[in-house]
C-alpha atoms as a PDB file:
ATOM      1  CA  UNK A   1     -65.398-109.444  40.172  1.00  0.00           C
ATOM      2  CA  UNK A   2     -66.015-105.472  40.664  1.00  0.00           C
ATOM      3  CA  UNK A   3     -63.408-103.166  41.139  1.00  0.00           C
ATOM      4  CA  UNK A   4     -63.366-100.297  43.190  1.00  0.00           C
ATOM      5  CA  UNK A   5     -61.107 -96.479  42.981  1.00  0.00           C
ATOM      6  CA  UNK A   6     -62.186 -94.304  45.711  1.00  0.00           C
ATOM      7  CA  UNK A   7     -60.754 -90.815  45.069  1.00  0.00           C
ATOM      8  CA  UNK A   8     -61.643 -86.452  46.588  1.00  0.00           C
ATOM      9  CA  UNK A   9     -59.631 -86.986  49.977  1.00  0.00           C
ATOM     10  CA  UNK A  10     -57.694 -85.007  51.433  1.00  0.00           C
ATOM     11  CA  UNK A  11     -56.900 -82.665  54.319  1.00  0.00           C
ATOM     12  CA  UNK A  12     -59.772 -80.054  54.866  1.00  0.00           C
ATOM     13  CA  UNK A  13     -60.895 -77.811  58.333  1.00  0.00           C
ATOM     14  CA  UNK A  14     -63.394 -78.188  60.480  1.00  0.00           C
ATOM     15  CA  UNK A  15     -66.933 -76.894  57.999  1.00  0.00           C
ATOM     16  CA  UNK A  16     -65.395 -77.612  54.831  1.00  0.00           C
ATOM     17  CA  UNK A  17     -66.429 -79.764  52.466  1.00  0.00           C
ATOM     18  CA  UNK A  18     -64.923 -82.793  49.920  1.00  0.00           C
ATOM     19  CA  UNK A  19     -67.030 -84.860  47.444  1.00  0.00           C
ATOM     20  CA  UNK A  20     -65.703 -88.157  47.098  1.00  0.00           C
ATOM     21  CA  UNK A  21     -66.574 -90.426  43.778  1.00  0.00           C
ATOM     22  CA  UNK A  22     -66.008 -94.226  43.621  1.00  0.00           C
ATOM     23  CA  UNK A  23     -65.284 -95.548  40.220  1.00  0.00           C
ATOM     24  CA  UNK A  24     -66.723 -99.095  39.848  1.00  0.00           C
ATOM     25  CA  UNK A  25     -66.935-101.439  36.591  1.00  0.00           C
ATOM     26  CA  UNK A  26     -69.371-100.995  34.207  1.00  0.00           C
ATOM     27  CA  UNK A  27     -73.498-100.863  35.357  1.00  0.00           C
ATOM     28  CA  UNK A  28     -72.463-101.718  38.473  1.00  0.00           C
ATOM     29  CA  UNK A  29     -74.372 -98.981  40.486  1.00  0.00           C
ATOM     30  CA  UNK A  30     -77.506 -99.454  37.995  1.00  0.00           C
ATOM     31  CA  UNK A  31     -78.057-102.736  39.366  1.00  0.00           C
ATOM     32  CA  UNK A  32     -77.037-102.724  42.677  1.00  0.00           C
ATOM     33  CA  UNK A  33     -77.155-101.074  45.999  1.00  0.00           C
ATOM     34  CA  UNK A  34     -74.631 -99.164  46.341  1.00  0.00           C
ATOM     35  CA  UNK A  35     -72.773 -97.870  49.991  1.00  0.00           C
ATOM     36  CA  UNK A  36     -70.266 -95.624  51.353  1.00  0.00           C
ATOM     37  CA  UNK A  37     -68.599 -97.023  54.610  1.00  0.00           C
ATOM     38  CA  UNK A  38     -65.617 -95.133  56.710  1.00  0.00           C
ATOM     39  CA  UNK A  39     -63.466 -96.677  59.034  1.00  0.00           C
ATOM     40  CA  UNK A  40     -61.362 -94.453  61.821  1.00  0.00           C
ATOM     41  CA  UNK A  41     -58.041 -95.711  63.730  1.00  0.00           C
ATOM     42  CA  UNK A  42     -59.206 -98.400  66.522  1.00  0.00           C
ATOM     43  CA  UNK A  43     -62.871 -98.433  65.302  1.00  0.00           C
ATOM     44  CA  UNK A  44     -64.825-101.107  63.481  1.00  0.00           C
ATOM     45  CA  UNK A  45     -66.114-100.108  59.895  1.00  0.00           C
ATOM     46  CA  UNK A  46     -69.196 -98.186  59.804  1.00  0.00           C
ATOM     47  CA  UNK A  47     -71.960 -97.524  57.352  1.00  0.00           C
ATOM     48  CA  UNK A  48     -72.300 -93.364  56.259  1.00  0.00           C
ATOM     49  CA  UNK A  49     -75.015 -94.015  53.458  1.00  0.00           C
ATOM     50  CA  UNK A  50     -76.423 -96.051  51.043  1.00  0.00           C
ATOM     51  CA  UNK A  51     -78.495 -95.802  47.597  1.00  0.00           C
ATOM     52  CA  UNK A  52     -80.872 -98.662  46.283  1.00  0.00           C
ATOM     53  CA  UNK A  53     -81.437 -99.036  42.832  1.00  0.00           C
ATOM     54  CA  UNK A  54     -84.404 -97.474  42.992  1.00  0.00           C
ATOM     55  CA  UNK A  55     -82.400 -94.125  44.307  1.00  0.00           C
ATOM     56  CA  UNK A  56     -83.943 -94.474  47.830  1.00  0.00           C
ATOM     57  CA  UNK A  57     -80.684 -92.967  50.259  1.00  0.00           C
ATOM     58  CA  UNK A  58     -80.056 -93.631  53.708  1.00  0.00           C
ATOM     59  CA  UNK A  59     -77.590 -92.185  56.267  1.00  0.00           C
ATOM     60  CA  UNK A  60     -76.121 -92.982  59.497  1.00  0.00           C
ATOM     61  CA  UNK A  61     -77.355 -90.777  62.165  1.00  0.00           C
ATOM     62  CA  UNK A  62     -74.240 -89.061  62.479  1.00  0.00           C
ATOM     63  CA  UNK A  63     -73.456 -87.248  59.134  1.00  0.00           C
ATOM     64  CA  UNK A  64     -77.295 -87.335  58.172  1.00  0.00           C
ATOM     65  CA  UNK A  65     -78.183 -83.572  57.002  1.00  0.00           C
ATOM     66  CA  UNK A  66     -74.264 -82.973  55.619  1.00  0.00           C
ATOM     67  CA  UNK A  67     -74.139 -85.658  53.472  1.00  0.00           C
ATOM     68  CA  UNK A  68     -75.291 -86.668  50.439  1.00  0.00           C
ATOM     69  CA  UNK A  69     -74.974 -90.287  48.224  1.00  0.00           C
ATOM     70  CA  UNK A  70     -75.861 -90.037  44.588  1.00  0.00           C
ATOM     71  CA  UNK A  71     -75.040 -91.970  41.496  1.00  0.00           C
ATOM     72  CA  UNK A  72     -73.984 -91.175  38.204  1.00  0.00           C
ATOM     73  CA  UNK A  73     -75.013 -93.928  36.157  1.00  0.00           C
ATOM     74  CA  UNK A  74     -72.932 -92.873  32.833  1.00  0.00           C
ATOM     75  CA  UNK A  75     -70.437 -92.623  34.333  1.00  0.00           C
ATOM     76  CA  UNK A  76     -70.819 -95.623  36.452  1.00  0.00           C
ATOM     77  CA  UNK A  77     -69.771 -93.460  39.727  1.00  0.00           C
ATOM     78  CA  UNK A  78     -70.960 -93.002  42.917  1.00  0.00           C
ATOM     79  CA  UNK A  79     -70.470 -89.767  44.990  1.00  0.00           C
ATOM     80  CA  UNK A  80     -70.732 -88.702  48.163  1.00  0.00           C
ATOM     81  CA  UNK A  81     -70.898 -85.142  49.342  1.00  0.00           C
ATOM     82  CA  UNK A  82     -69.749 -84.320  52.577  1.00  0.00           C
ATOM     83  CA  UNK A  83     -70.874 -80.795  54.326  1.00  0.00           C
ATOM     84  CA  UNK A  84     -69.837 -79.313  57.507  1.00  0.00           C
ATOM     85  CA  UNK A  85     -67.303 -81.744  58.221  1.00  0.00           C
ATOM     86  CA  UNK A  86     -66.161 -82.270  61.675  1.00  0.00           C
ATOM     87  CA  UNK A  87     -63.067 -83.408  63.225  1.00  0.00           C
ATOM     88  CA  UNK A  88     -65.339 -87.106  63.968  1.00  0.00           C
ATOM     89  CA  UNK A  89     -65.188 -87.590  60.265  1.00  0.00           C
ATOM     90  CA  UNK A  90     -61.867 -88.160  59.936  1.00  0.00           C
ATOM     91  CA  UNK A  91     -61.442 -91.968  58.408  1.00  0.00           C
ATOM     92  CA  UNK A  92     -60.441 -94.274  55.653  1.00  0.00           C
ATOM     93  CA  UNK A  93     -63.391 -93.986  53.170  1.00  0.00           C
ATOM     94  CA  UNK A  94     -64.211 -97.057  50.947  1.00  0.00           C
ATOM     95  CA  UNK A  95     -67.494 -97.443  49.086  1.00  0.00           C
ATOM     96  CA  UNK A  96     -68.939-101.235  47.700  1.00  0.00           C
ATOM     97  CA  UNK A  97     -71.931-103.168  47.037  1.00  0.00           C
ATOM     98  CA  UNK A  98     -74.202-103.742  49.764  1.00  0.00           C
ATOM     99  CA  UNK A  99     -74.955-107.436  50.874  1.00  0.00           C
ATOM    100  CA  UNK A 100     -71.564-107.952  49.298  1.00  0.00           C
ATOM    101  CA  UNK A 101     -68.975-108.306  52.124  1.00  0.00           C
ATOM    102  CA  UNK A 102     -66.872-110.896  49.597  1.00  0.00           C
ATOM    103  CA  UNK A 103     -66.182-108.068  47.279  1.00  0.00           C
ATOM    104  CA  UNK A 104     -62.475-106.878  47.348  1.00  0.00           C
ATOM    105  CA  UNK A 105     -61.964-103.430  48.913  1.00  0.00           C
ATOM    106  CA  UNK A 106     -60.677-100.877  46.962  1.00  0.00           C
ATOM    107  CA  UNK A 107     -57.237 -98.868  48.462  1.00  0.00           C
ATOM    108  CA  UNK A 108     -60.011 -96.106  50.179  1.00  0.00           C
ATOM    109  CA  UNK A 109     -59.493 -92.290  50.058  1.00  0.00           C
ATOM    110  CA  UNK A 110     -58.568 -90.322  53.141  1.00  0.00           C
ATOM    111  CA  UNK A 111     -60.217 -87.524  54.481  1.00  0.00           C
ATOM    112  CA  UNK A 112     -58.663 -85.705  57.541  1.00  0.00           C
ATOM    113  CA  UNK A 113     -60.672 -82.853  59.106  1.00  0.00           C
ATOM    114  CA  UNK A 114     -58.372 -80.883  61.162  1.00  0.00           C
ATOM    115  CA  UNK A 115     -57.656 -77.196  62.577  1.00  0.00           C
END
């Protein structure tokens, strides 16, 4: 079982910036592929990036250029730094194994990009 604490949320404007981390148990994001999803009031649960193992990143179309995924394998972490943020970001941010939709969720962090 692999445990997840999402934490860096919070209330920012409109071209700030937040850097989430997502604790996970030990090795965990050495050995597996590792994601960032969001989910918004009323909309399904999207993708915003992923890492392989091998450290090749991907990024949905809308945040790719502001964000970045990275891993920090001592500390058995993974980040994600958000850029420019826009009012569209606004969501419940969870991050989890990819391929591994039996995992349990962690509680999220929320980021709220307002005026």
């Amino acid at each position: 079982q692999v445990q997840y604490v999402e934490s860096g949320g919070g209330l920012v404007q409109p071209g700030g910036s937040l850097r989430l981390s997502c604790g996970t148990s030990t090795s965990v994001p050495s050995i597996y592929d590792m994601a960032w999803y969001r989910q918004a009031p009323g909309k399904e649960r999207e993708l915003v990036a992923s890492i392989s193992v091998a450290g090749t990143t991907n990024y949905g179309s809308s945040v790719k250029g502001r964000f970045t995924i990275s891993r920090d394998s001592a500390k058995h972490t993974v980040d994600l730094q958000m850029e420019s943020l826009k009012s569209e970001d606004t969501a419940m941010y969870y991050c989890g194994r990819m391929y591994y939709m039996n995992d349990q969720w962690g509680q999220g962090t929320q980021v709220a990009v307002s005026s």
